[in-house]
C-alpha atoms as a PDB file:
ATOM      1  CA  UNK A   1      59.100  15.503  30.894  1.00  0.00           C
ATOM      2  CA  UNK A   2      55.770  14.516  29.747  1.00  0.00           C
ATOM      3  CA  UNK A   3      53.652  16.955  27.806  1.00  0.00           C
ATOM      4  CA  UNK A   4      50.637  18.457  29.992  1.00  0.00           C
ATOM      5  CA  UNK A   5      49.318  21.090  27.811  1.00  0.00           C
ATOM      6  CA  UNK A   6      45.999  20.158  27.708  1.00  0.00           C
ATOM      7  CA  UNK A   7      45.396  21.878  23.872  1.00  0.00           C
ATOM      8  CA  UNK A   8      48.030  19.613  22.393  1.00  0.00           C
ATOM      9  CA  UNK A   9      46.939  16.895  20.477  1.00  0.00           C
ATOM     10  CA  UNK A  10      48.957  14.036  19.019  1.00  0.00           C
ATOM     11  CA  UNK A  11      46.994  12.942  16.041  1.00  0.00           C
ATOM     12  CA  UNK A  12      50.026  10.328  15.061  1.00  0.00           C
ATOM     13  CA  UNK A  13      47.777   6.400  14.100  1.00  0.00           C
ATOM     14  CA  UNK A  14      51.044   4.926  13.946  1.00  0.00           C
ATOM     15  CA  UNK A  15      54.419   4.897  15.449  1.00  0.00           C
ATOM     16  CA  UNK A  16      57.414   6.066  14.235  1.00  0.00           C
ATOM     17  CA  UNK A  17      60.879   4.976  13.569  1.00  0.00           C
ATOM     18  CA  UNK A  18      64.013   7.012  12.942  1.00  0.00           C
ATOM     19  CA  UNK A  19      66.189   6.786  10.478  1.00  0.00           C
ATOM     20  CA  UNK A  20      70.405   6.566  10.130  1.00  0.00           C
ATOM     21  CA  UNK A  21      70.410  10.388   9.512  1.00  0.00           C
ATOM     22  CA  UNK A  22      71.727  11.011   5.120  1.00  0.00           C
ATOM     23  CA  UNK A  23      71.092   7.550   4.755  1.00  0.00           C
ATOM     24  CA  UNK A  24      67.573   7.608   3.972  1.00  0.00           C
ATOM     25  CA  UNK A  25      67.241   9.610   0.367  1.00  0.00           C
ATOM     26  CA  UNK A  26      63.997  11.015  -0.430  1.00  0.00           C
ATOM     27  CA  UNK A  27      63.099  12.790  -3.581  1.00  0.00           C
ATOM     28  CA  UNK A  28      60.071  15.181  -4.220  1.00  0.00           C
ATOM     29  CA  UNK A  29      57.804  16.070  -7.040  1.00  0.00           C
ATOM     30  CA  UNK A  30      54.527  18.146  -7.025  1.00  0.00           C
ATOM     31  CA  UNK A  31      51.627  17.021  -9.222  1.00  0.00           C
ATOM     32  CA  UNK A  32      52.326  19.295 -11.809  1.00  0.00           C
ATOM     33  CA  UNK A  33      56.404  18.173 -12.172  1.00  0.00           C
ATOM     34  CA  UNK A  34      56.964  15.435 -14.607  1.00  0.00           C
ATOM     35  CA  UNK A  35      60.232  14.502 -12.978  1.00  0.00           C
ATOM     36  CA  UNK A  36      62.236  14.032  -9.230  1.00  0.00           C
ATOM     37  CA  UNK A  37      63.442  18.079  -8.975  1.00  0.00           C
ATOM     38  CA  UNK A  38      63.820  17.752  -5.350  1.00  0.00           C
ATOM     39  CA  UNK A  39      65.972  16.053  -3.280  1.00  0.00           C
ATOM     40  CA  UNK A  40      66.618  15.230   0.328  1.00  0.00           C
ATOM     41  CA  UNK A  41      66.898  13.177   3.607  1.00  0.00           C
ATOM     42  CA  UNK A  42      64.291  11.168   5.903  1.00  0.00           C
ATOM     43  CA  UNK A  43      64.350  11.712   9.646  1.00  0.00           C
ATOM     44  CA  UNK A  44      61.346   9.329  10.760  1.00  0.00           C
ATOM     45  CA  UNK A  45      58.867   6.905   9.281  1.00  0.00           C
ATOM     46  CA  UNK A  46      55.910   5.504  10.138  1.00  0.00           C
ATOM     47  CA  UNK A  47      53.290   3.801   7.883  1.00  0.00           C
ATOM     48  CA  UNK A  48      51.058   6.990   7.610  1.00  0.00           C
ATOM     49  CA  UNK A  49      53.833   9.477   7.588  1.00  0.00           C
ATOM     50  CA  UNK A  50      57.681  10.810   7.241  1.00  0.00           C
ATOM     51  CA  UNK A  51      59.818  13.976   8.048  1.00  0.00           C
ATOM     52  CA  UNK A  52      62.405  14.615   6.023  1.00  0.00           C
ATOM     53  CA  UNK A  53      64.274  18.118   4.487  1.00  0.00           C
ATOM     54  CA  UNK A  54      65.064  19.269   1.679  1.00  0.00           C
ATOM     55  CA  UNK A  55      66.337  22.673   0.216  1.00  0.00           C
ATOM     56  CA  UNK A  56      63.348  23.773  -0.412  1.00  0.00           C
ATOM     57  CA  UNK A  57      60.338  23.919   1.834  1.00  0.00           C
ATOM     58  CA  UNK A  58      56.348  22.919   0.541  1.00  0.00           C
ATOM     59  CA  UNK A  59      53.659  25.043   2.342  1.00  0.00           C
ATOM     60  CA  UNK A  60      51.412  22.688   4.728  1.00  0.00           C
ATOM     61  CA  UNK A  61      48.494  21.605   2.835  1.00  0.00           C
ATOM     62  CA  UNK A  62      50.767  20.813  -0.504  1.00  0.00           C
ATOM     63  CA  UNK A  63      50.169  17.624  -2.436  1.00  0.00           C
ATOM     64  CA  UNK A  64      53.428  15.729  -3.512  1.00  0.00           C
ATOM     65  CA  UNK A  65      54.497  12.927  -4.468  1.00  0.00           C
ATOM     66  CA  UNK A  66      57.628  11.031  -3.094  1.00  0.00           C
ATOM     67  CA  UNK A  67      60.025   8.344  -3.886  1.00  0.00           C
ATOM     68  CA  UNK A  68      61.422   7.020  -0.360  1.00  0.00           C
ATOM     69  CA  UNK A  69      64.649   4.726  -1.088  1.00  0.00           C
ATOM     70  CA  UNK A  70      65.088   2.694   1.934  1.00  0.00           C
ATOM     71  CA  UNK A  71      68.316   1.545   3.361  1.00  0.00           C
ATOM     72  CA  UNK A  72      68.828  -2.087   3.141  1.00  0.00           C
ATOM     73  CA  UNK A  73      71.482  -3.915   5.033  1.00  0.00           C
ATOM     74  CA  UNK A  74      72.163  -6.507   2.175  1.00  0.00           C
ATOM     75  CA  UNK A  75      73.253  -3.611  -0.145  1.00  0.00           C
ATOM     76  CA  UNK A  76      74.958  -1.679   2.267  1.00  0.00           C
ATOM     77  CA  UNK A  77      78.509  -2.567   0.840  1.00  0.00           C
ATOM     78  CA  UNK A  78      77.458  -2.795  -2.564  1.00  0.00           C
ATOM     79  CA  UNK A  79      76.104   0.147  -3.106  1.00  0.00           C
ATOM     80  CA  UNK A  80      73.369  -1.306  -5.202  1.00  0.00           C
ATOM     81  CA  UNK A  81      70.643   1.532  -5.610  1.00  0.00           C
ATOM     82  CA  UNK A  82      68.515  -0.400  -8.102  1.00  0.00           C
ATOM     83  CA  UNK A  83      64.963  -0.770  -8.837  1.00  0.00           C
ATOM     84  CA  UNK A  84      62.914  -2.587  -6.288  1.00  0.00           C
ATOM     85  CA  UNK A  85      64.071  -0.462  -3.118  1.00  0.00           C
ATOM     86  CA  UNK A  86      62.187   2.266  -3.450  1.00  0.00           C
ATOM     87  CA  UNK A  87      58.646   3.328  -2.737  1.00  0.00           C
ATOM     88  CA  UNK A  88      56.378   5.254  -4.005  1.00  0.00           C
ATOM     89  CA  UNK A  89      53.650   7.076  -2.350  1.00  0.00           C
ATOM     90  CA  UNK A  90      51.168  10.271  -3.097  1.00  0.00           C
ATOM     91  CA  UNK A  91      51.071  12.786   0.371  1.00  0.00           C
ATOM     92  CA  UNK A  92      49.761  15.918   2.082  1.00  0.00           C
ATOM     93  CA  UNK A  93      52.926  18.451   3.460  1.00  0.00           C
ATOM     94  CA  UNK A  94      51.860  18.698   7.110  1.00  0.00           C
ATOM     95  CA  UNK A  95      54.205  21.232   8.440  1.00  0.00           C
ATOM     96  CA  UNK A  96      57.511  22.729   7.635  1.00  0.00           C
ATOM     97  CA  UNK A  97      60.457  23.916   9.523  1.00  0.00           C
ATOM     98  CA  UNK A  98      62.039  27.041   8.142  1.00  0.00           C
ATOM     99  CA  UNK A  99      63.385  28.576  11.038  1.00  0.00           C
ATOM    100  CA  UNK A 100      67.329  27.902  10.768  1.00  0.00           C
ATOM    101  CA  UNK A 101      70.064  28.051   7.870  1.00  0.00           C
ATOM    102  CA  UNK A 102      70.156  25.523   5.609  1.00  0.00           C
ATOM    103  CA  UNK A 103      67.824  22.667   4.747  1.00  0.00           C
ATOM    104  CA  UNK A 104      64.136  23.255   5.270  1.00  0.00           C
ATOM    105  CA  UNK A 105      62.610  20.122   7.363  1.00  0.00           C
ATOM    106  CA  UNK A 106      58.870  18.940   6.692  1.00  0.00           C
ATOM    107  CA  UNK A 107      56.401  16.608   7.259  1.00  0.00           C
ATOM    108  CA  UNK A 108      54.055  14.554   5.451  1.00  0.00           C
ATOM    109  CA  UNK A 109      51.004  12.174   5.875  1.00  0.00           C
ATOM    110  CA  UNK A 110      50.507   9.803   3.241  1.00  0.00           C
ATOM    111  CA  UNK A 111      47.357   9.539   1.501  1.00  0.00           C
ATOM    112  CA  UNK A 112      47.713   6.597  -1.268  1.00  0.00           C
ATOM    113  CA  UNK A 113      50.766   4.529  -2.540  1.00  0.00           C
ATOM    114  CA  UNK A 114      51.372   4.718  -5.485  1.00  0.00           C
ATOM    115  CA  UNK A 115      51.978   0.825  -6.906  1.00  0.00           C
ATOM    116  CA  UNK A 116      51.059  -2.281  -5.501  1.00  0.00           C
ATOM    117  CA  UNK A 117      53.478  -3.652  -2.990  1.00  0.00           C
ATOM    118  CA  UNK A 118      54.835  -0.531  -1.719  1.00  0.00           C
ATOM    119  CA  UNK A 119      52.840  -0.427   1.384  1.00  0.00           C
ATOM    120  CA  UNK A 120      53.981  -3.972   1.750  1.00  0.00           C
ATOM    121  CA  UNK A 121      57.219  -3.025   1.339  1.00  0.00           C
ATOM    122  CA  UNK A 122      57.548  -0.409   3.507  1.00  0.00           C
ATOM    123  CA  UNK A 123      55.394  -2.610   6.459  1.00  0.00           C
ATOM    124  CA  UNK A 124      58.062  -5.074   6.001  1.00  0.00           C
ATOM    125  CA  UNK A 125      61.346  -2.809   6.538  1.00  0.00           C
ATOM    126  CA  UNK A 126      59.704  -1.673   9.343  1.00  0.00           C
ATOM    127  CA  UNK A 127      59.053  -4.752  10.655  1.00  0.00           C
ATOM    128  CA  UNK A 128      62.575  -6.147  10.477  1.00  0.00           C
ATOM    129  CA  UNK A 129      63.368  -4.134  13.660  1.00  0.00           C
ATOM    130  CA  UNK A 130      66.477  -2.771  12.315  1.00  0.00           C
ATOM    131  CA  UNK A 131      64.778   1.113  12.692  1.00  0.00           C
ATOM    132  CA  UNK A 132      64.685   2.007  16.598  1.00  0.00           C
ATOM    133  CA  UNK A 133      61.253   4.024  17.920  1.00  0.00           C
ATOM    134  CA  UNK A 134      61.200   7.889  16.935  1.00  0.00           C
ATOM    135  CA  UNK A 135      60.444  10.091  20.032  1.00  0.00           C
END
């Protein structure tokens, strides 16, 4: 059923696409953290944006920074995890999910990448088609 409340606003640029649910590994650092501490899972993707969770929730308005390792069918036997797969990209927290046991889900627009070629990279796995459309 289509949304009709009139004071509810998608402000989504770009569409999204889901993601094969644990295969998607994110991992989470604020600006002050020299290292990865957090890790999780990406729901959805989009070129401005991702939800994910994690075990520990960010309050909306939090700036992170994330390291998104895409799935890649070429390495899914292999289990190759190596450099070259991952991007890296500076973001707001959005929102966050707290309300049931267990991992803590979030979302996050992103507001620079952080080297050259991972925008590319990420426009191009989207591209492929492999990801289907996000609700």
């Amino acid at each position: 059923m289509p949304n009709t409340n009139p004071m509810q606003i998608n402000r989504r640029k770009f569409e999204r696409f889901a993601l094969s649910p644990m295969y998607t590994s994110i991992a989470l650092r604020t600006l002050d953290e020299e290292a990865f501490a957090h890790e999780g899972h990406a729901y959805d993707i989009s070129e401005g944006g991702m939800q994910f969770e994690l075990d520990r929730g960010f309050e909306p308005g939090s700036r992170v920074v994330l390291r998104i390792d895409l799935p890649d069918q070429r390495f899914n036997n292999t289990g190759d995890v190596g450099p070259g797969r991952a991007i890296f990209v500076f973001a707001n927290v959005v929102w966050l999910d707290d309300s049931d046991v267990g991992p803590t889900r979030m979302a996050v627009t992103f507001t620079n990448f952080a080297r050259a070629g991972d925008r590319e990279r990420l426009l191009r796995h989207i591209s492929r088609r492999a990801l289907r459309r996000a609700a």
